[in-house]
N, C-alpha and C. Protein backbone atom coordinates (compact mmCIF):
# COMPACT_ATOMS: atom_id res chain seq x y z
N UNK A 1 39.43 84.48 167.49
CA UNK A 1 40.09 85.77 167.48
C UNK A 1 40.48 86.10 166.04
N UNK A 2 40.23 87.30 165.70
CA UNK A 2 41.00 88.17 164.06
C UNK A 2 42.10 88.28 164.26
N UNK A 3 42.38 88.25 163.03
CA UNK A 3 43.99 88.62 162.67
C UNK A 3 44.24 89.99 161.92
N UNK A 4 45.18 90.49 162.04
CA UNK A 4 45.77 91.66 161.33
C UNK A 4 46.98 91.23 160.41
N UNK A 5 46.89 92.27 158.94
CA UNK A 5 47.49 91.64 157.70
C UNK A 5 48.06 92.59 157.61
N UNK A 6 49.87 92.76 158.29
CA UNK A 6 50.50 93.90 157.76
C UNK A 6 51.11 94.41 156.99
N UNK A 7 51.47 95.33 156.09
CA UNK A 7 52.25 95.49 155.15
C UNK A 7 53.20 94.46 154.23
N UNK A 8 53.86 93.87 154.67
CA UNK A 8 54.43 93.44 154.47
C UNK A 8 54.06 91.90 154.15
N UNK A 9 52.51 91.91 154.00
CA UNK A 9 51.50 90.64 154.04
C UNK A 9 51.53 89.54 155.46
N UNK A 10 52.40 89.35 156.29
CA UNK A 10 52.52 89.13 157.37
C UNK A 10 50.96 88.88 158.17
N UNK A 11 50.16 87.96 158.64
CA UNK A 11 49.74 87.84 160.12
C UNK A 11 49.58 87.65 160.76
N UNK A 12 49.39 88.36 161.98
CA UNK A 12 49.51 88.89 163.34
C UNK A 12 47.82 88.20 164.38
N UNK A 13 48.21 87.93 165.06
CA UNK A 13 46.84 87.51 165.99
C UNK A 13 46.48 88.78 166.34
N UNK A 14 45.39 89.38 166.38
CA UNK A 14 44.43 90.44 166.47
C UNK A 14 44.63 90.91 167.92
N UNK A 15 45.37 91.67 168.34
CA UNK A 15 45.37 92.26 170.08
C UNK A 15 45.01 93.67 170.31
N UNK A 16 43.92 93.64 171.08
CA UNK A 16 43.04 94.44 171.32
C UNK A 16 43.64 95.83 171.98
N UNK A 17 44.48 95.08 173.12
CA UNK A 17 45.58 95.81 174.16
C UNK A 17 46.31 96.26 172.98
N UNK A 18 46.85 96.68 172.17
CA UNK A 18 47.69 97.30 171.41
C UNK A 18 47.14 98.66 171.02
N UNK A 19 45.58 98.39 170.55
CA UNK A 19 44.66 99.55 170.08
C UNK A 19 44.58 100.41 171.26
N UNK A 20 44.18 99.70 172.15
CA UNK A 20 43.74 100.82 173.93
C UNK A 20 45.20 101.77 173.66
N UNK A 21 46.21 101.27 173.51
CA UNK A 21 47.77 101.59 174.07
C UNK A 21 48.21 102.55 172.96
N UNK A 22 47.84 102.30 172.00
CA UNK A 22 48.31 103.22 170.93
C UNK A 22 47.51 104.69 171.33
N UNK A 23 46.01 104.65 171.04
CA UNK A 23 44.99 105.65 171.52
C UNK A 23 45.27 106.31 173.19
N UNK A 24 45.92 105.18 174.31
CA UNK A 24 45.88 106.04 175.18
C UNK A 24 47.43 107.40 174.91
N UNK A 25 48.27 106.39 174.32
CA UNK A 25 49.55 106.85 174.06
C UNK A 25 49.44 108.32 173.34
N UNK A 26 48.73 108.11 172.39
CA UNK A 26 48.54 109.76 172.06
C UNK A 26 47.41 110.94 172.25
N UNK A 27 46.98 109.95 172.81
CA UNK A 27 45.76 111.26 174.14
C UNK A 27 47.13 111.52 175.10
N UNK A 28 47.74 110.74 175.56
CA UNK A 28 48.62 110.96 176.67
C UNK A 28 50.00 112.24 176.05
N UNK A 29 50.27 112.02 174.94
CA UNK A 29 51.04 113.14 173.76
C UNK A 29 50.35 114.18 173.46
N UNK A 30 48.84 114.45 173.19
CA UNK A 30 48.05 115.47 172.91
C UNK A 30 47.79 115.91 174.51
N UNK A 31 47.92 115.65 175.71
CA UNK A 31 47.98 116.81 176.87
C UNK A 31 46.97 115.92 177.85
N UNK A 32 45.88 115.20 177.34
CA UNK A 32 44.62 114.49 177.95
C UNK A 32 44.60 113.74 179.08
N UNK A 33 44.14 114.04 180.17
CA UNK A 33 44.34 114.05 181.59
C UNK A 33 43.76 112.68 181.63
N UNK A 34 44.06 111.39 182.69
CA UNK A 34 44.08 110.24 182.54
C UNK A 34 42.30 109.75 182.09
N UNK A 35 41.45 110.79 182.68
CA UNK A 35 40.13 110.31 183.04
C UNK A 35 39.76 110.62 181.48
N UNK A 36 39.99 111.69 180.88
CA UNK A 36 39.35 111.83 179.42
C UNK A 36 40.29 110.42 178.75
N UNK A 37 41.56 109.95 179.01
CA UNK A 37 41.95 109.47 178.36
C UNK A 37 41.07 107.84 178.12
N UNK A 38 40.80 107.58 179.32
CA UNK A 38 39.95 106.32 179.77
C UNK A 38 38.41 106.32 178.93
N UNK A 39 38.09 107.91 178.68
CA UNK A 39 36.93 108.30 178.36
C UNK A 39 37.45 107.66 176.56
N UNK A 40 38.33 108.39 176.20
CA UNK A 40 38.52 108.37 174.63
C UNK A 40 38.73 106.97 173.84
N UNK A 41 39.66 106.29 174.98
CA UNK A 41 39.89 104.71 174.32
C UNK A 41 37.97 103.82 174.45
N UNK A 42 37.55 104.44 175.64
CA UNK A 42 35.61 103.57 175.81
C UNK A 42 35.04 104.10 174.05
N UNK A 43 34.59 105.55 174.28
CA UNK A 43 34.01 105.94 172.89
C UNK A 43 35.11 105.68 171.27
N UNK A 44 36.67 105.27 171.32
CA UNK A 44 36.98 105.51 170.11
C UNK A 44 37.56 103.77 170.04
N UNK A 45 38.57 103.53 170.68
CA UNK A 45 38.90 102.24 170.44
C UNK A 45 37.86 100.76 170.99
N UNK A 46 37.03 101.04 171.73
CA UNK A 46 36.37 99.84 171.76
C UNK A 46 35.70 99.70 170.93
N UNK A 47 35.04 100.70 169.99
CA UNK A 47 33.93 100.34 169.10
C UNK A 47 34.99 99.58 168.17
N UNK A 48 35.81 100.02 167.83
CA UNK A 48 36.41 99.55 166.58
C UNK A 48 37.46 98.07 166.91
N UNK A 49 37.12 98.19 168.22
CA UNK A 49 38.11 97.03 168.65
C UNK A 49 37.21 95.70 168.46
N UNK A 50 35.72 95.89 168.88
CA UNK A 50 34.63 95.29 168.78
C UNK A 50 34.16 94.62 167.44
N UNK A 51 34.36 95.86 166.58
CA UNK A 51 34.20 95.80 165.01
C UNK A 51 35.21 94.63 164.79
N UNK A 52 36.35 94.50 164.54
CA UNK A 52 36.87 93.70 163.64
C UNK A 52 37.55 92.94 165.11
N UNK A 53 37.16 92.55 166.50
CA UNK A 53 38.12 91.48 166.63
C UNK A 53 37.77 90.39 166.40
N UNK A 54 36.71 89.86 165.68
CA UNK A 54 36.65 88.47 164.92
C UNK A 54 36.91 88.26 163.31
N UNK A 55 37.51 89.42 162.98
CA UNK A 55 37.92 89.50 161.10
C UNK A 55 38.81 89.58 161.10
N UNK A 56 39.51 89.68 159.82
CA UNK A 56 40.91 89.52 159.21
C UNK A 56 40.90 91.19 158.48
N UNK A 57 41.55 91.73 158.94
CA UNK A 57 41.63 93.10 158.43
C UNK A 57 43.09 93.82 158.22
N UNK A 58 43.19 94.14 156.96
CA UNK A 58 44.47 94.84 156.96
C UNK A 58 44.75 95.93 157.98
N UNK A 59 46.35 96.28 158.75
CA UNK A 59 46.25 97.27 159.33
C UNK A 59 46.12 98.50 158.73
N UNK A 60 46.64 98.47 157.88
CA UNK A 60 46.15 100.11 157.04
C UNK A 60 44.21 100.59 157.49
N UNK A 61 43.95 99.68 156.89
CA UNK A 61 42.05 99.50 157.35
C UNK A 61 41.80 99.98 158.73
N UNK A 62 42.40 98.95 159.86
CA UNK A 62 43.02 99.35 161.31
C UNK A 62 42.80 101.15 161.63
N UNK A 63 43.89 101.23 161.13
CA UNK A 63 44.80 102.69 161.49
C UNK A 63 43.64 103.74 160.96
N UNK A 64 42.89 103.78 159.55
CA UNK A 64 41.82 104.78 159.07
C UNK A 64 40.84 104.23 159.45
N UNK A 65 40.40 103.74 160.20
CA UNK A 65 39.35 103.51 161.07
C UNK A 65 39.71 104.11 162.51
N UNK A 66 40.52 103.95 163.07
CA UNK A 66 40.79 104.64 164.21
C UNK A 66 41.30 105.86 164.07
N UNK A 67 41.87 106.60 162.92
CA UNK A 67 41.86 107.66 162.81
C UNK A 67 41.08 108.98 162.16
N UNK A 68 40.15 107.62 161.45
CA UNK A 68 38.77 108.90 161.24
C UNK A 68 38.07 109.31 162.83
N UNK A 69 37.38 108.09 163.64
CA UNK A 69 37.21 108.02 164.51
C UNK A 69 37.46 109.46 165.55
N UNK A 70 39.03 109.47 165.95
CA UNK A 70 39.63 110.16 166.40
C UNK A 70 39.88 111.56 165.70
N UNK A 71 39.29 112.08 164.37
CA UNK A 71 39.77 113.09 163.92
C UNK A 71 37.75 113.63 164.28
N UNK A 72 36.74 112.93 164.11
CA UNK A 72 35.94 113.45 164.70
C UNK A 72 35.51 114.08 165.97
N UNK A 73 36.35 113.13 167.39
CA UNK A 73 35.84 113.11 168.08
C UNK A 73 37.36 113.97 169.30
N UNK A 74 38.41 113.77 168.37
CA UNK A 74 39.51 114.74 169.31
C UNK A 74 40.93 114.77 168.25
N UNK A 75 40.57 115.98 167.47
CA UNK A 75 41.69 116.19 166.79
C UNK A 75 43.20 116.22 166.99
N UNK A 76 43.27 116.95 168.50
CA UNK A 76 44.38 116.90 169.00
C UNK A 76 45.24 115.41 169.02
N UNK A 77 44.13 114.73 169.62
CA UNK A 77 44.93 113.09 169.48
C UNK A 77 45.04 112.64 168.00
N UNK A 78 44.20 112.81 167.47
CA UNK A 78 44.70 112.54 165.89
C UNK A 78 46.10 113.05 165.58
N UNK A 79 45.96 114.37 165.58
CA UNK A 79 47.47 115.43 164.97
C UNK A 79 48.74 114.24 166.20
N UNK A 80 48.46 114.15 167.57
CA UNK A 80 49.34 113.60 168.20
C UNK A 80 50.18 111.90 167.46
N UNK A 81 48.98 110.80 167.09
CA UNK A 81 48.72 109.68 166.24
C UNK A 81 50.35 109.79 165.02
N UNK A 82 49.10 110.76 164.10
CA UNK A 82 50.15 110.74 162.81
C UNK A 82 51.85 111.69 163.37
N UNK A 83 51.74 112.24 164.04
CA UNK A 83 53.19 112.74 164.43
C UNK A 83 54.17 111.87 164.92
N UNK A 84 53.67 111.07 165.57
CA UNK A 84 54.03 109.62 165.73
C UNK A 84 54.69 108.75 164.93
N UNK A 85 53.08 108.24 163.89
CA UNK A 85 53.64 107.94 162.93
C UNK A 85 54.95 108.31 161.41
N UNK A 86 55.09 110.05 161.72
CA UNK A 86 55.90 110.06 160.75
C UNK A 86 57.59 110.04 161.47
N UNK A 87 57.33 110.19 162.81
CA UNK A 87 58.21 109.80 163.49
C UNK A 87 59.13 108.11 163.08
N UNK A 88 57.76 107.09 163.13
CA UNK A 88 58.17 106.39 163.31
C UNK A 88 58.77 105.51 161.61
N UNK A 89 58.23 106.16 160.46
CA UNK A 89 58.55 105.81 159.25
C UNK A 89 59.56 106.46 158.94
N UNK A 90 60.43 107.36 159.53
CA UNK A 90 62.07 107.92 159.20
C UNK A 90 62.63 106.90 159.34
């Protein structure tokens, strides 16, 4: 299993369930009815969950990977993502 290297140089054992949960969490904030939501974590977080769960990857790396991802394929959940996030850096 990969690990994740956070900010703070810290790491973390690589959990996959965190990515699904974050992505369903703000399809579920951007309005996205459960079935697209199921749809969005298959096409956006498994690829990338796939991608690095045997590497060592910073989360910053993480986060712009899943949010280019998501700014192609459903903006709304993107804009939902970073609102979040600036939520959560006050």
């Amino acid at each position: 299993m990969g690990s994740v290297i956070k900010r703070d140089g810290k790491k973390q054992t690589f959990m996959p369930g965190k990515i699904r949960k974050a992505v369903d969490l703000s399809a579920k904030d951007a309005g996205l009815n459960p079935g697209k939501r199921k749809e969005l974590i298959r096409d956006v977080a498994e690829p990338v969950i796939r991608h690095y769960k045997n590497k060592r990857v910073r989360a910053s790396v993480l986060r712009k990977s899943l949010i280019g991802r998501l700014d192609r394929r459903a903006k709304s959940v993107s804009a939902a993502w970073r609102r979040h996030d600036r939520k959560k850096r006050k």
